[in-house]
PDB file of N, CA and C in Angstrom:
ATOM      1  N   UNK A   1      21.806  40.153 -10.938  1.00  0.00           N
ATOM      2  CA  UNK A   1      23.092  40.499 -11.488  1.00  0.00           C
ATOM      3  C   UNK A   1      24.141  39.426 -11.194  1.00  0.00           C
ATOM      4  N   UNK A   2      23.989  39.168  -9.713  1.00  0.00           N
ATOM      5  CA  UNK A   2      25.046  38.224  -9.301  1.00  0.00           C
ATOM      6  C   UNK A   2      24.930  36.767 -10.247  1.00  0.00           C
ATOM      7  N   UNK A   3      23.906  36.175 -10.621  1.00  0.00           N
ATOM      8  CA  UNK A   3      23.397  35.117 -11.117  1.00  0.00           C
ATOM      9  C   UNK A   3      23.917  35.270 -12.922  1.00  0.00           C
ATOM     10  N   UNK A   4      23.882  36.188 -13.404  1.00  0.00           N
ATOM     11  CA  UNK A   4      24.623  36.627 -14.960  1.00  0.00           C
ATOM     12  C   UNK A   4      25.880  36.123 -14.760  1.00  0.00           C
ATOM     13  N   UNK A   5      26.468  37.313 -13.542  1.00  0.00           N
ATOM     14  CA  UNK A   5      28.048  36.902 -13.524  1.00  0.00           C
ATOM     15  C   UNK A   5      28.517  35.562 -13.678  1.00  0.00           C
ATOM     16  N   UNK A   6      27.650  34.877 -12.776  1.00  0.00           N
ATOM     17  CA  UNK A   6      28.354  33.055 -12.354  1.00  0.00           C
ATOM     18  C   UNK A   6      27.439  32.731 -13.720  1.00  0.00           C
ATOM     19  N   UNK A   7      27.218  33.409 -14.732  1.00  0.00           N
ATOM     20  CA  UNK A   7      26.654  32.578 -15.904  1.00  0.00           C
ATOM     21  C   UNK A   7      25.458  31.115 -15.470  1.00  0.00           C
ATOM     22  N   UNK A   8      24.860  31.649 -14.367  1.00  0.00           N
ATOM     23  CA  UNK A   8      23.620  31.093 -13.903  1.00  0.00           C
ATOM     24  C   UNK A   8      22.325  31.213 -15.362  1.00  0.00           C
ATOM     25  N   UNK A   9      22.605  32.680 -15.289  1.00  0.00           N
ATOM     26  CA  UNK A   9      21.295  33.107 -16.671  1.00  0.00           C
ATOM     27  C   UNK A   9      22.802  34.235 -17.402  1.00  0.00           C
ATOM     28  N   UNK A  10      21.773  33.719 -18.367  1.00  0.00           N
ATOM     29  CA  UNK A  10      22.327  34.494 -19.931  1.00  0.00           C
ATOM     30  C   UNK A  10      21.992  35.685 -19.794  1.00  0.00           C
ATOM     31  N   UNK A  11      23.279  37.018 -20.270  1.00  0.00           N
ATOM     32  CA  UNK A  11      22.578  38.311 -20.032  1.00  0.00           C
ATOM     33  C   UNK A  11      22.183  38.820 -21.614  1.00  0.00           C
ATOM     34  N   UNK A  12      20.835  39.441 -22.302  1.00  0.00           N
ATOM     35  CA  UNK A  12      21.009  39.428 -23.334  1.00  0.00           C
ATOM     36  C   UNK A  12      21.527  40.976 -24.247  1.00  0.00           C
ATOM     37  N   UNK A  13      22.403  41.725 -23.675  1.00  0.00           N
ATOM     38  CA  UNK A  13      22.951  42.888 -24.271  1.00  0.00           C
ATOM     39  C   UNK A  13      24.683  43.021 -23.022  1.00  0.00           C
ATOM     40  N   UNK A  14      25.143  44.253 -23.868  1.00  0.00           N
ATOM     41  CA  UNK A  14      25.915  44.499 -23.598  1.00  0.00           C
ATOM     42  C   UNK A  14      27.286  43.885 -22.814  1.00  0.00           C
ATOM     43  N   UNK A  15      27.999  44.442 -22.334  1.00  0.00           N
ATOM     44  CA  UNK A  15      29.563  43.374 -21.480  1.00  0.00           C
ATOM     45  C   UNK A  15      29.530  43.142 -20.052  1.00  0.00           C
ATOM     46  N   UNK A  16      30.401  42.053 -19.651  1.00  0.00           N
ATOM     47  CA  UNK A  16      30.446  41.977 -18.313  1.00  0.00           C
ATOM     48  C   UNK A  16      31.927  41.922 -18.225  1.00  0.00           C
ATOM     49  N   UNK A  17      32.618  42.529 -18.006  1.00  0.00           N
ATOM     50  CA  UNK A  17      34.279  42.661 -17.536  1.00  0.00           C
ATOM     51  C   UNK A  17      34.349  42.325 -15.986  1.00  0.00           C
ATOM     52  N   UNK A  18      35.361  41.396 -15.529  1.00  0.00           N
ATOM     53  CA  UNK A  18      35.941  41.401 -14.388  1.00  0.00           C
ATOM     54  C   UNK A  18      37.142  41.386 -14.734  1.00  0.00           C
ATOM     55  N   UNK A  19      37.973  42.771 -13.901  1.00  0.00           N
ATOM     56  CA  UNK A  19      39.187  42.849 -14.241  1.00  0.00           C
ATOM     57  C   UNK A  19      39.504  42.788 -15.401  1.00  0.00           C
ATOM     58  N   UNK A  20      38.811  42.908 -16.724  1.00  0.00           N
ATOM     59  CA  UNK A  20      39.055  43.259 -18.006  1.00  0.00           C
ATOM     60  C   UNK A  20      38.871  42.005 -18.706  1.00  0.00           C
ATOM     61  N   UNK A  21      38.667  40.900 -17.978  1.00  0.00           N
ATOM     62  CA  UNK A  21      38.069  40.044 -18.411  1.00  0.00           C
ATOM     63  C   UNK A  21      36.596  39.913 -18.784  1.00  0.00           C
ATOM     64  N   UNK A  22      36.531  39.642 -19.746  1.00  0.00           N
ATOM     65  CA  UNK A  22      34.691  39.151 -20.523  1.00  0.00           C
ATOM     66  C   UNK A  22      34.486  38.040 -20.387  1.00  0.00           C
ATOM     67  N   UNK A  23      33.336  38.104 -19.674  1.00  0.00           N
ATOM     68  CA  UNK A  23      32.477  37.144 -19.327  1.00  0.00           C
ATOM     69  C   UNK A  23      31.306  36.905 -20.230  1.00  0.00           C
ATOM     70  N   UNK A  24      30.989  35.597 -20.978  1.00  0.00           N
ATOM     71  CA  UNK A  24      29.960  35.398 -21.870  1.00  0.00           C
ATOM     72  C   UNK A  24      29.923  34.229 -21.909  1.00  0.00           C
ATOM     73  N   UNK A  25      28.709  33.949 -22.833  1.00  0.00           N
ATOM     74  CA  UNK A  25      28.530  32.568 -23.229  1.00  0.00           C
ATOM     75  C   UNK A  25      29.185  31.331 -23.280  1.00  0.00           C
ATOM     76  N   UNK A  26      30.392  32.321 -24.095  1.00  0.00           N
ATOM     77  CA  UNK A  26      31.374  31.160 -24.225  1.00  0.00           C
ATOM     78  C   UNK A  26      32.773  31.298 -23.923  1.00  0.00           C
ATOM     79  N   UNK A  27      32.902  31.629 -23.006  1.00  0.00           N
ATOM     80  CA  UNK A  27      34.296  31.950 -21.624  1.00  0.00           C
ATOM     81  C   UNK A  27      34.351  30.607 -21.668  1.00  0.00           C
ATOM     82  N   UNK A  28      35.815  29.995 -21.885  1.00  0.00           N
ATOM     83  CA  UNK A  28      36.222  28.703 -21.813  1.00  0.00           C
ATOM     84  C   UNK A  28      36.867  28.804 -20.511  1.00  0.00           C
ATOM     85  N   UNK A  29      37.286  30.033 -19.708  1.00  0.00           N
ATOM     86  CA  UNK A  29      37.903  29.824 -18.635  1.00  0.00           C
ATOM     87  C   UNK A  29      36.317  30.333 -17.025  1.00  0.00           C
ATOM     88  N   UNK A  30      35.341  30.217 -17.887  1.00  0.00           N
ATOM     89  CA  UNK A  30      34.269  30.282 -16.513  1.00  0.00           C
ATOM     90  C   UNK A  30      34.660  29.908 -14.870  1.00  0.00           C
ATOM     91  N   UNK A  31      35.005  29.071 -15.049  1.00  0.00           N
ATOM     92  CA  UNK A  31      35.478  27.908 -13.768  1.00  0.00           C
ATOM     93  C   UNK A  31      36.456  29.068 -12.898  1.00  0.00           C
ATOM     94  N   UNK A  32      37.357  29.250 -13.830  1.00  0.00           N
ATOM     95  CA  UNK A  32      38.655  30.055 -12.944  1.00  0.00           C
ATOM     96  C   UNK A  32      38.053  31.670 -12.405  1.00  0.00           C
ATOM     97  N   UNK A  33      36.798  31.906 -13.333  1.00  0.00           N
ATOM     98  CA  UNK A  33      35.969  33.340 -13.379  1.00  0.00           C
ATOM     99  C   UNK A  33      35.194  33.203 -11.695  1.00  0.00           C
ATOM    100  N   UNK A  34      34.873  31.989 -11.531  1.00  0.00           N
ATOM    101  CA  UNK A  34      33.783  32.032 -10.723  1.00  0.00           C
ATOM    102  C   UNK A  34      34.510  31.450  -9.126  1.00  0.00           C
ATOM    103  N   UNK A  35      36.057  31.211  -9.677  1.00  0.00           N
ATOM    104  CA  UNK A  35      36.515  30.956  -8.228  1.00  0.00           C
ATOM    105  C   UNK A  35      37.081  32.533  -7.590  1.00  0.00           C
ATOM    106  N   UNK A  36      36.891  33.375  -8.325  1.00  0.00           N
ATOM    107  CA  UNK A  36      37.165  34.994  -7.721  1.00  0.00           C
ATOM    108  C   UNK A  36      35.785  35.194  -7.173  1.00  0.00           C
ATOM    109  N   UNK A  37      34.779  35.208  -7.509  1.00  0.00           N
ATOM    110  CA  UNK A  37      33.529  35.540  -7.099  1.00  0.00           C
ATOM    111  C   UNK A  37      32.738  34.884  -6.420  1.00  0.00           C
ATOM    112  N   UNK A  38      31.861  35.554  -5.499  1.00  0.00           N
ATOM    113  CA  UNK A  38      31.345  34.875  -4.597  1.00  0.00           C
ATOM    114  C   UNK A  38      29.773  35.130  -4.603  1.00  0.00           C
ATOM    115  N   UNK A  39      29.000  34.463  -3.759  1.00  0.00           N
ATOM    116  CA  UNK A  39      27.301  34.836  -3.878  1.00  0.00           C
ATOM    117  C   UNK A  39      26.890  34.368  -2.732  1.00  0.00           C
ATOM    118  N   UNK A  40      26.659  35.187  -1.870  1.00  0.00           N
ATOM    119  CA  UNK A  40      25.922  34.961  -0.145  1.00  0.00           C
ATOM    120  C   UNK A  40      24.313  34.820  -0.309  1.00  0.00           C
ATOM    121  N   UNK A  41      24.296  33.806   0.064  1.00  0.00           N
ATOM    122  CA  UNK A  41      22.325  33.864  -0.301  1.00  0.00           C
ATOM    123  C   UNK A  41      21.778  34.416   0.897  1.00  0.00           C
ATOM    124  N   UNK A  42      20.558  34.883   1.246  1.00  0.00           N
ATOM    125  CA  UNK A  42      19.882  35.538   1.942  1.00  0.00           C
ATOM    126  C   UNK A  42      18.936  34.939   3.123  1.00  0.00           C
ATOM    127  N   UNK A  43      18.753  33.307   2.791  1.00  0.00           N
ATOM    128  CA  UNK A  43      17.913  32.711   3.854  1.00  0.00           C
ATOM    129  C   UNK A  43      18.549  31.446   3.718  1.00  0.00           C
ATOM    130  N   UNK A  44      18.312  30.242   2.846  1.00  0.00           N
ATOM    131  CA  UNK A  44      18.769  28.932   3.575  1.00  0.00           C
ATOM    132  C   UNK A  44      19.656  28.661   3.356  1.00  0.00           C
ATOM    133  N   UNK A  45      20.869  29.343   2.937  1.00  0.00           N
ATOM    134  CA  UNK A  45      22.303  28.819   2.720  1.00  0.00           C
ATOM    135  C   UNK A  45      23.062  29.419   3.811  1.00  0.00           C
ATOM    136  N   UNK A  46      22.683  30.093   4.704  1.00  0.00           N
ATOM    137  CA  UNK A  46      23.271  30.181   6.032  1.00  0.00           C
ATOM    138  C   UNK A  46      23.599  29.859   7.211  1.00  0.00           C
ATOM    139  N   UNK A  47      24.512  29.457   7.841  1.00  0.00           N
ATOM    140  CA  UNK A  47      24.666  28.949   8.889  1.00  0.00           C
ATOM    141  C   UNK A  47      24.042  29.474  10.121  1.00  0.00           C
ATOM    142  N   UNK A  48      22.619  29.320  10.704  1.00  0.00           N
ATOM    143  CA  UNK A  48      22.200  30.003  11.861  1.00  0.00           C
ATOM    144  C   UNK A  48      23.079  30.098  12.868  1.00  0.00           C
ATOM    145  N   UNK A  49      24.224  29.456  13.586  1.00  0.00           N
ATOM    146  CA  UNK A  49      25.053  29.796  13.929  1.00  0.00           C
ATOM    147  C   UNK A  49      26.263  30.427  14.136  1.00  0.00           C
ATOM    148  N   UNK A  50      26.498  31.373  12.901  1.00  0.00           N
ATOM    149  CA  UNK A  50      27.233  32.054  12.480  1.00  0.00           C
ATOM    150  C   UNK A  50      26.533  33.435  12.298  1.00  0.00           C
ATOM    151  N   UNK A  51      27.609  34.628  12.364  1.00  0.00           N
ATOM    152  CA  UNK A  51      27.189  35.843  12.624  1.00  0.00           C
ATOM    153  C   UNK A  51      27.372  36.069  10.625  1.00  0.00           C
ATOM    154  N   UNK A  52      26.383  36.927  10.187  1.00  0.00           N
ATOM    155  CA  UNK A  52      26.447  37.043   8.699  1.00  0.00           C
ATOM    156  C   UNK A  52      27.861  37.662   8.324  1.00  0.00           C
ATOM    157  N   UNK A  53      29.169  38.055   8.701  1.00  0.00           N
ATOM    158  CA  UNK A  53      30.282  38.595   8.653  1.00  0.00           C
ATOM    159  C   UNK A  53      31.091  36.875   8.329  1.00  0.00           C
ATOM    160  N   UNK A  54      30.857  35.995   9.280  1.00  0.00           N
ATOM    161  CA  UNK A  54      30.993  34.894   9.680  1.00  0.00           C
ATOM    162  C   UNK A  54      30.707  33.553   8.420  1.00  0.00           C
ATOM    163  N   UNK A  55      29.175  33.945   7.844  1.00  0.00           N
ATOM    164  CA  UNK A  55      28.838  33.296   6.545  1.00  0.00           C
ATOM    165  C   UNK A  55      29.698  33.764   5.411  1.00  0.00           C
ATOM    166  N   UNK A  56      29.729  34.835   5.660  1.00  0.00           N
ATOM    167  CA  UNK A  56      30.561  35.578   4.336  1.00  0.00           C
ATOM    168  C   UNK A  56      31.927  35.323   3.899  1.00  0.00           C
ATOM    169  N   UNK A  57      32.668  35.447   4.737  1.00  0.00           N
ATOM    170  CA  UNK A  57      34.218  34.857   4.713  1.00  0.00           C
ATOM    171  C   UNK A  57      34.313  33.652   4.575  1.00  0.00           C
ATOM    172  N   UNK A  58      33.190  32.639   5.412  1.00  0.00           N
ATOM    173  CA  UNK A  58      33.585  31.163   5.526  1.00  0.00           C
ATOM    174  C   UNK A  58      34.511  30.591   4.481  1.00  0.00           C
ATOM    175  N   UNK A  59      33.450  30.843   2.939  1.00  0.00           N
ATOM    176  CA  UNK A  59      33.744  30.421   1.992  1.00  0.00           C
ATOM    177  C   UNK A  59      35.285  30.520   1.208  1.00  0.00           C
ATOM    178  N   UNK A  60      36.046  31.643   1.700  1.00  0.00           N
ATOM    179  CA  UNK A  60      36.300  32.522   0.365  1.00  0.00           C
ATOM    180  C   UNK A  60      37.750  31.689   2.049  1.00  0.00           C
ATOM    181  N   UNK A  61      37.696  31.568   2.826  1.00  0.00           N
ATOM    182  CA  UNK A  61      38.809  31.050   4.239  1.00  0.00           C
ATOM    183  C   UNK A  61      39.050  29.709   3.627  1.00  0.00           C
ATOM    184  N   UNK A  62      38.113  29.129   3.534  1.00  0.00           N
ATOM    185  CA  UNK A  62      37.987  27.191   2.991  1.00  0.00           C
ATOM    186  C   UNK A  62      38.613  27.565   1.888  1.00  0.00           C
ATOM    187  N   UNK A  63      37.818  27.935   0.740  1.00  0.00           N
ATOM    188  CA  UNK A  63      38.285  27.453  -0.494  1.00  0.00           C
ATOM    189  C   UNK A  63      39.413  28.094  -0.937  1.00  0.00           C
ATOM    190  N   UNK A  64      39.290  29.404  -0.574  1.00  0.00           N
ATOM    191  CA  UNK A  64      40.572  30.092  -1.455  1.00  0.00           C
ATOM    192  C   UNK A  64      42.344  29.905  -0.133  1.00  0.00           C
ATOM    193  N   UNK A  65      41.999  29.203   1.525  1.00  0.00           N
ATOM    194  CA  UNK A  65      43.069  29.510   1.879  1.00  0.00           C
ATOM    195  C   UNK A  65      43.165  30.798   2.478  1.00  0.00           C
ATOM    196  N   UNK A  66      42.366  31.822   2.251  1.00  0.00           N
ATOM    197  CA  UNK A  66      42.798  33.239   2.722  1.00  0.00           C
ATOM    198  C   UNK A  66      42.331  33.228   4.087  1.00  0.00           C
ATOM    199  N   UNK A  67      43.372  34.151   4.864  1.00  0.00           N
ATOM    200  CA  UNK A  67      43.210  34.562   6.651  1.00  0.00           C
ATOM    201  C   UNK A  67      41.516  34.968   6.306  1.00  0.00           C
ATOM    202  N   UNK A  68      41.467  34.917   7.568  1.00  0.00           N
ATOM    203  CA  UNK A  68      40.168  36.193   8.287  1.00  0.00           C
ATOM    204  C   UNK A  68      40.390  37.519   7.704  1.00  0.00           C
ATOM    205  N   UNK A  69      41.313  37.745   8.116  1.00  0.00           N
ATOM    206  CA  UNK A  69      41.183  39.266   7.595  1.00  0.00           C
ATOM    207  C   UNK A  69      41.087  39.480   6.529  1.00  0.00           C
ATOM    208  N   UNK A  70      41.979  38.914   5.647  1.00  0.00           N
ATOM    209  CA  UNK A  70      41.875  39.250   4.244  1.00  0.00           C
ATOM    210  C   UNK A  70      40.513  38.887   3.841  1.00  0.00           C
ATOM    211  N   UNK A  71      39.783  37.951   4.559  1.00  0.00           N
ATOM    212  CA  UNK A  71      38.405  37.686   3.689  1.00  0.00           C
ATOM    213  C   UNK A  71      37.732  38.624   4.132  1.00  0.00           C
ATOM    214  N   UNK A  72      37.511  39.336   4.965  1.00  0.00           N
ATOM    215  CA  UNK A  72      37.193  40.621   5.598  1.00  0.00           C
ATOM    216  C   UNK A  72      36.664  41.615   4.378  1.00  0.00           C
TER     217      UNK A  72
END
């Protein structure tokens, strides 16, 4: 599912709304779609030194600027 959203793979029926936004093929604003959303992978994109609470926020602290908590 997560992989549709970031338009990784093509979904072939029905809508994908974020926030009432449609997501498809041809979303000229993808880029700005996929800096709201996030995708935690499950084995080698993790920092073994980090607690999985820890992997999760990293991203969303760096790129987007937001506290701890709020990435919470």
């Amino acid at each position: 599912m997560t992989r549709t959203i970031n338009q990784l793979e093509e979904h072939q029926s029905g809508q994908i709304l974020i926030n009432g936004d449609e997501i498809s093929a041809d979303a000229t604003n993808i880029e700005e779609m996929r800096r709201k959303l996030g995708m935690c992978f499950q084995h080698f994109n993790l920092f073994p030194h980090l607690t999985i609470m820890e992997n999760c926020t990293l991203a969303p602290m760096l790129a987007r600027k937001i506290s701890k908590e709020d990435a919470k």
